[in-house]
PDB file of N, CA and C in Angstrom:
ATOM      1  N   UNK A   1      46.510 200.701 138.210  1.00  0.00           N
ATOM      2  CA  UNK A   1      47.038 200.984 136.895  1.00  0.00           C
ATOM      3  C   UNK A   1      47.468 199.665 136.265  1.00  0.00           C
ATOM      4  N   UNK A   2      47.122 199.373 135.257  1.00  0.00           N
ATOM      5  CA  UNK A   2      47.726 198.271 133.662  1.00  0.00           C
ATOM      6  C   UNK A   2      48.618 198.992 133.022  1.00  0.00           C
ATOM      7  N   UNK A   3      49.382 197.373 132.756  1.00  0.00           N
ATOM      8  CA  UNK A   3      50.769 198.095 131.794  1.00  0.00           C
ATOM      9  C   UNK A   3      50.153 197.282 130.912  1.00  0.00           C
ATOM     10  N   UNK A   4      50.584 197.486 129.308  1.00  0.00           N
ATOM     11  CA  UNK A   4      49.946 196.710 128.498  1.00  0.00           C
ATOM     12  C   UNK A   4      51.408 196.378 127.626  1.00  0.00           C
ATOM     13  N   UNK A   5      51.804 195.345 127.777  1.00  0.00           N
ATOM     14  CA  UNK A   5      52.972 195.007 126.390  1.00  0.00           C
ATOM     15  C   UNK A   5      52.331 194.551 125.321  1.00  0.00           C
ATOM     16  N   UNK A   6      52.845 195.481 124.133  1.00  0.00           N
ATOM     17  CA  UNK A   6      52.419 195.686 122.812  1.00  0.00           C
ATOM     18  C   UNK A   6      52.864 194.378 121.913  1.00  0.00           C
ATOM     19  N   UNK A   7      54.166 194.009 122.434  1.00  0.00           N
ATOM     20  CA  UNK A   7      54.738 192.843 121.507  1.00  0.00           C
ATOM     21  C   UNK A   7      53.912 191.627 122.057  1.00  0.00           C
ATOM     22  N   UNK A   8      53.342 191.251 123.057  1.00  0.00           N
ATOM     23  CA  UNK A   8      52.774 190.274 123.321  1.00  0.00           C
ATOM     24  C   UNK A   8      50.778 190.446 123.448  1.00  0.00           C
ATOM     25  N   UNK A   9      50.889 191.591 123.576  1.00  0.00           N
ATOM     26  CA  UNK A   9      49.685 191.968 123.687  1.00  0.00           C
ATOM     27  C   UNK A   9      48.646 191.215 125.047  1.00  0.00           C
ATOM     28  N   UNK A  10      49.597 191.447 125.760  1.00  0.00           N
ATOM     29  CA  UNK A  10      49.496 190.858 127.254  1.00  0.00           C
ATOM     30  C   UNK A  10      49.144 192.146 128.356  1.00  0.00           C
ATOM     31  N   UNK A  11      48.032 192.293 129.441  1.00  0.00           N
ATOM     32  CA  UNK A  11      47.853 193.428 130.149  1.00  0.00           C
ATOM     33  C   UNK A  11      48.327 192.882 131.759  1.00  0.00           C
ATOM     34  N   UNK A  12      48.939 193.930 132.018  1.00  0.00           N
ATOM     35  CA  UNK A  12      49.305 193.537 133.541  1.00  0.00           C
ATOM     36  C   UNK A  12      49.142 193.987 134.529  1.00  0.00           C
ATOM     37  N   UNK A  13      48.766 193.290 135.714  1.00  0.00           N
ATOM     38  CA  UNK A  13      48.327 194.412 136.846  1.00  0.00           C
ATOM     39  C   UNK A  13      49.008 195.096 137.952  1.00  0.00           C
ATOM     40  N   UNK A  14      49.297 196.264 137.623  1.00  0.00           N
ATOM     41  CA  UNK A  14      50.438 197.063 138.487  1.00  0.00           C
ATOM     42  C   UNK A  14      50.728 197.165 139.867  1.00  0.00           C
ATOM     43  N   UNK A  15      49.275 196.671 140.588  1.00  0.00           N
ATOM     44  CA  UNK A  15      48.833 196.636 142.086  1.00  0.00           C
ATOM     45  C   UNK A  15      49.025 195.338 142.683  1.00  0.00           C
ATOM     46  N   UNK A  16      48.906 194.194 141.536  1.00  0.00           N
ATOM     47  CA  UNK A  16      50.007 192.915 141.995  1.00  0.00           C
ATOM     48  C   UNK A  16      50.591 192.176 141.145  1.00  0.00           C
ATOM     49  N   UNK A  17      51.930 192.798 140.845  1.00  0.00           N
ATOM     50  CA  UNK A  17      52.753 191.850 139.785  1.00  0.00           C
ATOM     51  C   UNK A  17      53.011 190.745 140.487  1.00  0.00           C
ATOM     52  N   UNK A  18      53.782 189.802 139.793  1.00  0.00           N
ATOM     53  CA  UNK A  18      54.859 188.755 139.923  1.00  0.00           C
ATOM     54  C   UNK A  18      55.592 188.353 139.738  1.00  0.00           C
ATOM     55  N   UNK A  19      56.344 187.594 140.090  1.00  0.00           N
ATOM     56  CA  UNK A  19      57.829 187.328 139.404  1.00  0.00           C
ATOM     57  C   UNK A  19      57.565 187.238 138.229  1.00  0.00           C
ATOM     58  N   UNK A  20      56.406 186.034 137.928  1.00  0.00           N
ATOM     59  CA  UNK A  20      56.394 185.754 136.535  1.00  0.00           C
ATOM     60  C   UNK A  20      56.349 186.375 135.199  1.00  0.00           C
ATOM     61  N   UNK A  21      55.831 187.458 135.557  1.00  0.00           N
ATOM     62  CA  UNK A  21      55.583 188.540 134.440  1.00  0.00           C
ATOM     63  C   UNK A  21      56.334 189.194 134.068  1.00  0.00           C
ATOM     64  N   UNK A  22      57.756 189.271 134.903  1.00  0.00           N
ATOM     65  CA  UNK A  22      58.877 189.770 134.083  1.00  0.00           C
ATOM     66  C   UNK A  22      58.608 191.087 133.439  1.00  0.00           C
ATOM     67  N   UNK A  23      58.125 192.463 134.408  1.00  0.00           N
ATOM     68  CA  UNK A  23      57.315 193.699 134.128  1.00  0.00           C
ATOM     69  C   UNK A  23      58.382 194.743 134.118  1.00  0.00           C
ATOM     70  N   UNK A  24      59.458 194.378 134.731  1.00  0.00           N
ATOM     71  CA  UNK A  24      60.640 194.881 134.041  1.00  0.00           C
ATOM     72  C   UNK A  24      61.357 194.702 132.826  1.00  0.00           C
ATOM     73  N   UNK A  25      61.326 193.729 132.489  1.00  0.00           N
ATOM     74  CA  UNK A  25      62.079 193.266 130.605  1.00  0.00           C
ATOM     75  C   UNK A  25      60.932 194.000 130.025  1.00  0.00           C
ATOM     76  N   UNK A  26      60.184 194.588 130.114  1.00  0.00           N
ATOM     77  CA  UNK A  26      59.452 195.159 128.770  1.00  0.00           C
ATOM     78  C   UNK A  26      59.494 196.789 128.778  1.00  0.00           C
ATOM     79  N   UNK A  27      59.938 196.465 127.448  1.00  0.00           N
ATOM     80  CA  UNK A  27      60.920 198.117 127.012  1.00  0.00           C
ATOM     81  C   UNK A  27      59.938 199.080 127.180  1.00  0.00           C
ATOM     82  N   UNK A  28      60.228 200.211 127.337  1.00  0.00           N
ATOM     83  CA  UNK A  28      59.515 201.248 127.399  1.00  0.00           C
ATOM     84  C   UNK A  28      59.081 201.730 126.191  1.00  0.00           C
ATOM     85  N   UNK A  29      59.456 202.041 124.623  1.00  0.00           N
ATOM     86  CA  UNK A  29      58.182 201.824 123.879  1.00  0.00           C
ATOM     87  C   UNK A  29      57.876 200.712 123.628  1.00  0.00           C
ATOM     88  N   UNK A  30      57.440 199.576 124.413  1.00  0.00           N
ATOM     89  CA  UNK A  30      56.456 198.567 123.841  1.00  0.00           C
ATOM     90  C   UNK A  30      55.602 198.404 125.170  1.00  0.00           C
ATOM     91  N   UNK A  31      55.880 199.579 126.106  1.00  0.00           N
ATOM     92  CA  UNK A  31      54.291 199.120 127.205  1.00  0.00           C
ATOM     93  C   UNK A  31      53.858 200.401 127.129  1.00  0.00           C
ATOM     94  N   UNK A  32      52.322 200.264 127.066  1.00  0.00           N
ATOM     95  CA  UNK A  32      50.891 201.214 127.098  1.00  0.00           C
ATOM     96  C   UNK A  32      50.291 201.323 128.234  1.00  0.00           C
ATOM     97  N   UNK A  33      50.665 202.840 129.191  1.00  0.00           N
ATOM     98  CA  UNK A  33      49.693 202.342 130.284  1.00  0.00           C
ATOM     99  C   UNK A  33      47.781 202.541 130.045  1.00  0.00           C
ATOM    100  N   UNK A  34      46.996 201.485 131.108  1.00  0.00           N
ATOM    101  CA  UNK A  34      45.968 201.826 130.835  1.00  0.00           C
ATOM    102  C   UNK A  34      45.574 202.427 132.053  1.00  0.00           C
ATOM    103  N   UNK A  35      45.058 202.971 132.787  1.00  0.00           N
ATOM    104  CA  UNK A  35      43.878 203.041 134.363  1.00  0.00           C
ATOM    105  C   UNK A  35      42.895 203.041 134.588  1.00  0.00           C
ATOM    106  N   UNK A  36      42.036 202.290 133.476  1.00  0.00           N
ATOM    107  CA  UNK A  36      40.933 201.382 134.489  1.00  0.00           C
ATOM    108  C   UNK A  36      40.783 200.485 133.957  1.00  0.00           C
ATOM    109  N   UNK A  37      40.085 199.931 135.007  1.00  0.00           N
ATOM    110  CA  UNK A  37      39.367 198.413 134.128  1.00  0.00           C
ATOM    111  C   UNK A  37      38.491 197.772 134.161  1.00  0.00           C
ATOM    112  N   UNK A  38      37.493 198.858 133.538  1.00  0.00           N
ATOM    113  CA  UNK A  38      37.144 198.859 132.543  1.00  0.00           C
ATOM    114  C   UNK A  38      37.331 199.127 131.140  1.00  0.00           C
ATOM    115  N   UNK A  39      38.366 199.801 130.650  1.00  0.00           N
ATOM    116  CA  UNK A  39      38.778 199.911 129.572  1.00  0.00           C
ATOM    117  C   UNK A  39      39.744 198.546 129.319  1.00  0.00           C
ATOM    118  N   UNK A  40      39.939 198.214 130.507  1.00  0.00           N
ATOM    119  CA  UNK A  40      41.330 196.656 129.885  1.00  0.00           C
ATOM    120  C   UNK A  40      39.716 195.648 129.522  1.00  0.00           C
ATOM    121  N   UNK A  41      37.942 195.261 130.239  1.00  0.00           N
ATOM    122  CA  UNK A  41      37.654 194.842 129.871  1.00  0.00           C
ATOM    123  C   UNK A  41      37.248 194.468 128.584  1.00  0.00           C
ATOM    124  N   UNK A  42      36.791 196.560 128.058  1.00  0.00           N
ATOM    125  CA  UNK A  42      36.625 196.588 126.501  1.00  0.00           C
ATOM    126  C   UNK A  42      37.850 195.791 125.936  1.00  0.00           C
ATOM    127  N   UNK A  43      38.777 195.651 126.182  1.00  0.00           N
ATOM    128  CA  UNK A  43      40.145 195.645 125.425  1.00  0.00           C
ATOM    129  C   UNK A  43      40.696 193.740 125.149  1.00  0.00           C
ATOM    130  N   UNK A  44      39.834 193.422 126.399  1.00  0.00           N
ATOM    131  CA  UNK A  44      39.776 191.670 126.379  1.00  0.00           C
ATOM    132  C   UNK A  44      38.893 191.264 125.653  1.00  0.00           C
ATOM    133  N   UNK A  45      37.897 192.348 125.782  1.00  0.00           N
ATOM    134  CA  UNK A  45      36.282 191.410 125.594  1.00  0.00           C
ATOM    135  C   UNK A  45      36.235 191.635 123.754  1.00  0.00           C
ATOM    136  N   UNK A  46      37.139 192.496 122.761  1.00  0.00           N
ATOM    137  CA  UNK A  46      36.973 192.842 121.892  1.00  0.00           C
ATOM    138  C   UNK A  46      37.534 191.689 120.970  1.00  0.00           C
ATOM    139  N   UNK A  47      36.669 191.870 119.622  1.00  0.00           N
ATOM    140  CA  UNK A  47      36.791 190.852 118.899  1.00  0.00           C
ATOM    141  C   UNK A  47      38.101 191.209 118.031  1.00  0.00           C
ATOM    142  N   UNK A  48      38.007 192.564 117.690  1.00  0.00           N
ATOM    143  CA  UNK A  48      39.406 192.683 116.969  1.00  0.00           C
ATOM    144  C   UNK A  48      40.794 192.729 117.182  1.00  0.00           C
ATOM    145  N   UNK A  49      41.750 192.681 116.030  1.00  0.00           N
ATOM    146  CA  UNK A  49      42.693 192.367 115.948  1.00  0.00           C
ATOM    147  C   UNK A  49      43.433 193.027 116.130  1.00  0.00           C
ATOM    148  N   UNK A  50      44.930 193.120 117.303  1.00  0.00           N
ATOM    149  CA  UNK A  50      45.207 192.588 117.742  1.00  0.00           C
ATOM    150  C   UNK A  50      44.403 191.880 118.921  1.00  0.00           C
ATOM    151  N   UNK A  51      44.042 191.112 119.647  1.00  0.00           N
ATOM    152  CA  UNK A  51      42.967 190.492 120.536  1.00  0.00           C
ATOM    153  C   UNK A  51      44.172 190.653 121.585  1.00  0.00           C
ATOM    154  N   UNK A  52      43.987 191.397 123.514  1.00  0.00           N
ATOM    155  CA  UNK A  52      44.559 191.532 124.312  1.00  0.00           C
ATOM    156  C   UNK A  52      44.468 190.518 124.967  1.00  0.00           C
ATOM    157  N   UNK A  53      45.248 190.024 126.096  1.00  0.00           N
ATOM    158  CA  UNK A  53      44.402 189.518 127.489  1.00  0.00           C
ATOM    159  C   UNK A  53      45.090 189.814 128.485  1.00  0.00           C
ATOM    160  N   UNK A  54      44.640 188.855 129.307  1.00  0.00           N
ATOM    161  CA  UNK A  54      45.577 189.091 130.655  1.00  0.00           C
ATOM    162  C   UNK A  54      46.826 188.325 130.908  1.00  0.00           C
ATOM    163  N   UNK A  55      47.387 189.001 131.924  1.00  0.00           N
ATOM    164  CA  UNK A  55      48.581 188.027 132.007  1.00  0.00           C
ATOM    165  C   UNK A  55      48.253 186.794 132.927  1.00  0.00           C
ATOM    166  N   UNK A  56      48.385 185.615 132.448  1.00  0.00           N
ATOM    167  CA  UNK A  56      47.674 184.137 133.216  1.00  0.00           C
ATOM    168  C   UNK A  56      47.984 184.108 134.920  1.00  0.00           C
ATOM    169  N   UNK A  57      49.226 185.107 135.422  1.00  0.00           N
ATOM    170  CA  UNK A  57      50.001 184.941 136.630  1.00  0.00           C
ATOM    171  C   UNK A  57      49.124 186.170 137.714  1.00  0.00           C
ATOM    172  N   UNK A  58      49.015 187.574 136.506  1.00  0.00           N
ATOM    173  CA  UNK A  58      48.401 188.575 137.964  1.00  0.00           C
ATOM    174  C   UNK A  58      47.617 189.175 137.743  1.00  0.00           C
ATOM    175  N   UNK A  59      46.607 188.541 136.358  1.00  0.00           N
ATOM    176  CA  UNK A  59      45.166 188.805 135.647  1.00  0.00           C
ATOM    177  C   UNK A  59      44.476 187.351 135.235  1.00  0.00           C
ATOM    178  N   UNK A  60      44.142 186.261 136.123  1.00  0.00           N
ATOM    179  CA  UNK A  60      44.044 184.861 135.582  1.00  0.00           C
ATOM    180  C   UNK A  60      42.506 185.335 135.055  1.00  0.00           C
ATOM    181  N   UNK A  61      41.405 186.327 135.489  1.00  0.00           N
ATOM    182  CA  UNK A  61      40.362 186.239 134.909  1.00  0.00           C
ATOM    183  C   UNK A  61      40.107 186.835 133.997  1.00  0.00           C
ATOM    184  N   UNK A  62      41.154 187.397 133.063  1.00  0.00           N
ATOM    185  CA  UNK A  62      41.310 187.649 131.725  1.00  0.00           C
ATOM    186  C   UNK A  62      42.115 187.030 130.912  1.00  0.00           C
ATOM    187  N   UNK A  63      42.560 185.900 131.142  1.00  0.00           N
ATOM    188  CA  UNK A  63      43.588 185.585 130.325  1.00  0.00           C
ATOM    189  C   UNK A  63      42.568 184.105 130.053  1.00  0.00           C
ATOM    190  N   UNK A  64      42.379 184.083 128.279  1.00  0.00           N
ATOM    191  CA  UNK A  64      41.987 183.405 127.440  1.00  0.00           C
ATOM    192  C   UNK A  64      43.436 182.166 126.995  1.00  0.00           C
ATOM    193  N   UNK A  65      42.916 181.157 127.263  1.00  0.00           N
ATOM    194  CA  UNK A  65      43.969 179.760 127.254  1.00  0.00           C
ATOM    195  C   UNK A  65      43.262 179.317 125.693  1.00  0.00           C
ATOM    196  N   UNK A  66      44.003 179.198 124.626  1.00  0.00           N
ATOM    197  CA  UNK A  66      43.518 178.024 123.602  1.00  0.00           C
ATOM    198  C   UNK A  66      43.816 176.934 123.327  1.00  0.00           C
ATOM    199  N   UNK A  67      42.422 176.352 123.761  1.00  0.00           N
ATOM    200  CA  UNK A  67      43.058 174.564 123.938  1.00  0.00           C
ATOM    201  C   UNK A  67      43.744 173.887 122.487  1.00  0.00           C
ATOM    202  N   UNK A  68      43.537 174.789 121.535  1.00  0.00           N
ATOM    203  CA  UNK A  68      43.454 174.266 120.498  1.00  0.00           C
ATOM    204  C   UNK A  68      44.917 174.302 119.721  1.00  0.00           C
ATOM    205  N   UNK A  69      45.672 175.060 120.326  1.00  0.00           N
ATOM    206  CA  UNK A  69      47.248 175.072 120.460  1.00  0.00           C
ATOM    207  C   UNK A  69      47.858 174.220 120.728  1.00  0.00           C
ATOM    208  N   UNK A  70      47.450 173.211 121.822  1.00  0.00           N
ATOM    209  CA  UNK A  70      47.954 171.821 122.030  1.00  0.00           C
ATOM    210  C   UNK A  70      47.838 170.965 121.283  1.00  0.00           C
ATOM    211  N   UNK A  71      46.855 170.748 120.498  1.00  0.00           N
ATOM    212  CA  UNK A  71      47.043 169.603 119.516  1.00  0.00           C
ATOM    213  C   UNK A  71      47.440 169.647 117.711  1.00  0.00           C
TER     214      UNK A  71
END
C-alpha cells in the first residue's frame, strides 16, 4: 500500500518507510491511499498537473530530482 501526501504531492511506500519521510506528520485529510503500483506509475509517469513522485528516501525510482532548481 502508498500513502500519497496531497500538500507535497509526494507517494510513499507503506511496506518500507523511513525515518525520513516523516509518514506520521501528515494529517489525515491530506494523505490518499493508493494499492498498487501500478496506478502510483500512471500517477508519476503523468504529464499533468499536479505532477506526483516518489519519496527520494523509500521510492528513489520514482522520485524525479530537478537539476534546474539549483542554479
Amino acid at each position: 500500500m502508498y500513502l500519497t501526501d496531497l500538500r507535497t504531492n509526494t507517494i510513499h511506500d507503506l511496506s518500507h518507510p523511513r525515518y525520513e519521510c516523516h509518514i506520521e506528520d501528515i494529517p489525515e485529510e491530506s494523505g490518499k491511499k493508493i494499492y498498487t503500483l501500478d496506478t502510483v506509475k500512471r500517477m508519476c509517469e503523468s504529464e499533468h498537473i499536479p505532477r506526483f513522485q516518489g519519496c527520494q528516501y523509500c521510492m528513489p525510482d520514482f522520485y524525479f530530482f530537478d537539476m534546474n532548481k539549483i542554479f
